[in-house]
C-alpha atoms as a PDB file:
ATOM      1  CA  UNK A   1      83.306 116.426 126.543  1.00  0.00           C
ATOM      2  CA  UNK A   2      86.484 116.035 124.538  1.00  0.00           C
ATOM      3  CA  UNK A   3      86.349 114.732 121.100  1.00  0.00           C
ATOM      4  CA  UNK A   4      88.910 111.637 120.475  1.00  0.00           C
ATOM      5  CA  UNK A   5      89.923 110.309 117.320  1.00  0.00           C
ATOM      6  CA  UNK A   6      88.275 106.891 118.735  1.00  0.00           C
ATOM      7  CA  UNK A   7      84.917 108.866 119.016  1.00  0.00           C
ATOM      8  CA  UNK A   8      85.225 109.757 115.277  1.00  0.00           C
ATOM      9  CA  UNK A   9      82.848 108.512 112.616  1.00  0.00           C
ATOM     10  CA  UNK A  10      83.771 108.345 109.001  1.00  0.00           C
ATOM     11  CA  UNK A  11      82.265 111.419 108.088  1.00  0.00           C
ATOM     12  CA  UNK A  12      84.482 113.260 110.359  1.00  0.00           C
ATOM     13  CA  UNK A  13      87.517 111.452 109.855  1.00  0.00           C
ATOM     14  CA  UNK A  14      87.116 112.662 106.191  1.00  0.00           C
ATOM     15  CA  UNK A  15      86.372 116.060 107.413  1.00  0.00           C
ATOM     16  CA  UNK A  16      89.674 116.305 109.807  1.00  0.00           C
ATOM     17  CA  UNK A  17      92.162 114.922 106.947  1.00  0.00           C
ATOM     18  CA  UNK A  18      90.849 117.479 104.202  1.00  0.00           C
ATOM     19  CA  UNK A  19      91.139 120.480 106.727  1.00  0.00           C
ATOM     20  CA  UNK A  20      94.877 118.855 107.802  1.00  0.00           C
ATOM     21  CA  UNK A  21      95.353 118.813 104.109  1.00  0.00           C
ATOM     22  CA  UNK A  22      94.579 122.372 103.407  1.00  0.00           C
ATOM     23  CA  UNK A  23      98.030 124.165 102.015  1.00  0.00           C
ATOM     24  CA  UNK A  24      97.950 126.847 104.317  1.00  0.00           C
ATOM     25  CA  UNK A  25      97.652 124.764 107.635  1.00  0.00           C
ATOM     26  CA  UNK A  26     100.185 122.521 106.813  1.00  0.00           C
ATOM     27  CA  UNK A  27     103.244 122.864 104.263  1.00  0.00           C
ATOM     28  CA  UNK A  28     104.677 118.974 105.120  1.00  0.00           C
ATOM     29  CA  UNK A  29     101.212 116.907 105.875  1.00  0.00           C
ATOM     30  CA  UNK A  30     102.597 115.671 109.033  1.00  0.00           C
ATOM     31  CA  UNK A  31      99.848 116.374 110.745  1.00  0.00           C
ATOM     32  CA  UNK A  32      97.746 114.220 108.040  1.00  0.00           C
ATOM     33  CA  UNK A  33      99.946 111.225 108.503  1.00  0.00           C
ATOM     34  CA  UNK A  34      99.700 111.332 111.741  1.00  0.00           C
ATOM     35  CA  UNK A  35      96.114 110.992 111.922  1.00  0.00           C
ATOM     36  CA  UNK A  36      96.235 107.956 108.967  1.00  0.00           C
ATOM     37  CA  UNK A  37      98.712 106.472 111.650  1.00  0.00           C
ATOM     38  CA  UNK A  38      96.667 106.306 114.728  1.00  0.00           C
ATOM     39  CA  UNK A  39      93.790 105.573 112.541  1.00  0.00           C
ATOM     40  CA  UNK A  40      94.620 103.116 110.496  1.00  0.00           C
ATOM     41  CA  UNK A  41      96.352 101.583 114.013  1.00  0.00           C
ATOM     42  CA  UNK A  42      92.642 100.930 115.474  1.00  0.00           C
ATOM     43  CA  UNK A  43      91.918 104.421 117.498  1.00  0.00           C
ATOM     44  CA  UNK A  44      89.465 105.672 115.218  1.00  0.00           C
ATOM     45  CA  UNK A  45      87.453 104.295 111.890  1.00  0.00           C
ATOM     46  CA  UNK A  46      89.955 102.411 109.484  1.00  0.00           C
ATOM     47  CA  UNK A  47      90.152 105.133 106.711  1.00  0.00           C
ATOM     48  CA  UNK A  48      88.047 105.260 103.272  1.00  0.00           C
ATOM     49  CA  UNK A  49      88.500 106.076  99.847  1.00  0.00           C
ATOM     50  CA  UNK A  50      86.778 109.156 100.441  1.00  0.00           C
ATOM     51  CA  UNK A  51      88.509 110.115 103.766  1.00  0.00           C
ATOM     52  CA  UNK A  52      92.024 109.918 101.480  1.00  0.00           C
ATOM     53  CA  UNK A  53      90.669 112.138  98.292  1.00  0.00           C
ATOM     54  CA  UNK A  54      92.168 115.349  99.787  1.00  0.00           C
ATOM     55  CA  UNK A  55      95.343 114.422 100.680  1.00  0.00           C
ATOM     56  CA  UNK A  56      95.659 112.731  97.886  1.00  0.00           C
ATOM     57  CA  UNK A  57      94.959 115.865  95.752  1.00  0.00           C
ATOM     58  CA  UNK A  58      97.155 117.871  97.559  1.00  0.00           C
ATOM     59  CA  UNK A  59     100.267 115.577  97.497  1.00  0.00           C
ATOM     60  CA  UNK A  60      99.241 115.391  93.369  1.00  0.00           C
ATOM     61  CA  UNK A  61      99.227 119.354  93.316  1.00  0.00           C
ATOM     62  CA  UNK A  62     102.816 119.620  95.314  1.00  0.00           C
ATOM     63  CA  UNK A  63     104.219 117.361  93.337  1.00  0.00           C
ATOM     64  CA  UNK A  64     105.179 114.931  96.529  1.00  0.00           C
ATOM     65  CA  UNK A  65     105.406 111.785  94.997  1.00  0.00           C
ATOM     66  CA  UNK A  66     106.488 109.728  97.362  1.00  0.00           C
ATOM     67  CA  UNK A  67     103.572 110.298  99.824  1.00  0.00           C
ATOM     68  CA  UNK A  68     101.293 110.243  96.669  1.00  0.00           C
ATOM     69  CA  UNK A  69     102.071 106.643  96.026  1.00  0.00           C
ATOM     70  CA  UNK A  70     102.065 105.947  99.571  1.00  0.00           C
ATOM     71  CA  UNK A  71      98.287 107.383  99.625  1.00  0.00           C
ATOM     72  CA  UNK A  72      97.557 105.171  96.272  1.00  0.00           C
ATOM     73  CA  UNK A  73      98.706 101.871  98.397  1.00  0.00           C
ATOM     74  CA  UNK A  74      96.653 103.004 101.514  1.00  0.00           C
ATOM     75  CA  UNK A  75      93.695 103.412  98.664  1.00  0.00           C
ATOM     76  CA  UNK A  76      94.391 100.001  97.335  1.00  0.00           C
ATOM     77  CA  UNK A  77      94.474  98.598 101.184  1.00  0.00           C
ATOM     78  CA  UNK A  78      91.146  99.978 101.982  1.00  0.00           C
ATOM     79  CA  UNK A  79      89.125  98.502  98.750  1.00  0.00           C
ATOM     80  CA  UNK A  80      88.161  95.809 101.381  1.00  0.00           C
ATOM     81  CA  UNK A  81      89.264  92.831  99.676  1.00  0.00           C
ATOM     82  CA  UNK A  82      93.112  93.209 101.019  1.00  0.00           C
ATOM     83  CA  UNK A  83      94.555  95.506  98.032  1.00  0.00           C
ATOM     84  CA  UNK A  84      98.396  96.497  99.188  1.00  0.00           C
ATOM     85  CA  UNK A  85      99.010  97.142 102.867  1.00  0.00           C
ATOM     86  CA  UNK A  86     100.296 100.568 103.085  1.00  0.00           C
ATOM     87  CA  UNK A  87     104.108  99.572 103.219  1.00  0.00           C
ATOM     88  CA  UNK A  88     104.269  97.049 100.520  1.00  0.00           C
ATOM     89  CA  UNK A  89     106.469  97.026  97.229  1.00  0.00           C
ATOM     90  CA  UNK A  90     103.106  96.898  94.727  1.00  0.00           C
ATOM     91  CA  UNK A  91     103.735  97.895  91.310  1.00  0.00           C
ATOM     92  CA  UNK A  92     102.048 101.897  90.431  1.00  0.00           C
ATOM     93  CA  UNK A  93     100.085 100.640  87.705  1.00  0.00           C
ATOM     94  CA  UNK A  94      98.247  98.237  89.461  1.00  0.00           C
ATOM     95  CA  UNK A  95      97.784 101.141  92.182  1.00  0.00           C
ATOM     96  CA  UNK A  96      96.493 103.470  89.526  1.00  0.00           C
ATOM     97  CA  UNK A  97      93.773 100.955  88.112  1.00  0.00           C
ATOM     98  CA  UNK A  98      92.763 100.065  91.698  1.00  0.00           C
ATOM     99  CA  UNK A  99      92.964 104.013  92.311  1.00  0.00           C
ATOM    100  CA  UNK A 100      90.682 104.572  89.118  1.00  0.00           C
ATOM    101  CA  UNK A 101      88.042 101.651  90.340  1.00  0.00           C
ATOM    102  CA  UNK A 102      87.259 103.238  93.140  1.00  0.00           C
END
């Protein structure tokens, strides 16, 4: 049988995202946002802090801001009690003391 992202578990959701993250599979972490996408979009387990730890880590270490602070909101999102959604305008500070909470 064929494994779908809607027949993933949290465990392997984490799994998939920190092999995605890995520098040499992927220079740009498409494949990684991707996957958060159709995810977070209700075809597999809503991401957890843990599932984002290694992407996180490697946008940190490449020095892709951006997509770190992107990562930081999707952290805040997933804390359960609302946090930022993923495309909002929240300030980095609060991101960073959610981030450290965790």
């Amino acid at each position: 049988a064929k494994a779908t992202i809607g027949s993933f578990r949290q465990e392997e959701l984490r799994m998939m995202l920190s092999a995605l993250s890995r520098p040499e599979l992927a220079e740009d972490l498409a494949d990684v946002w991707a996957l958060l996408e159709r995810s977070e979009a209700g075809e597999g387990p809503r991401p957890s802090a843990l599932c984002l730890g290694a992407p996180l880590m490697e946008c940190e270490q490449r020095r892709r801001f951006p997509e770190e602070l992107a990562l930081l909101r999707r952290l805040a999102a997933c804390r359960g009690g609302g946090g930022a959604p993923p495309d909002s305008a929240a300030a980095p500070a609060s991101l960073l003391g959610e981030a450290a909470a965790c």
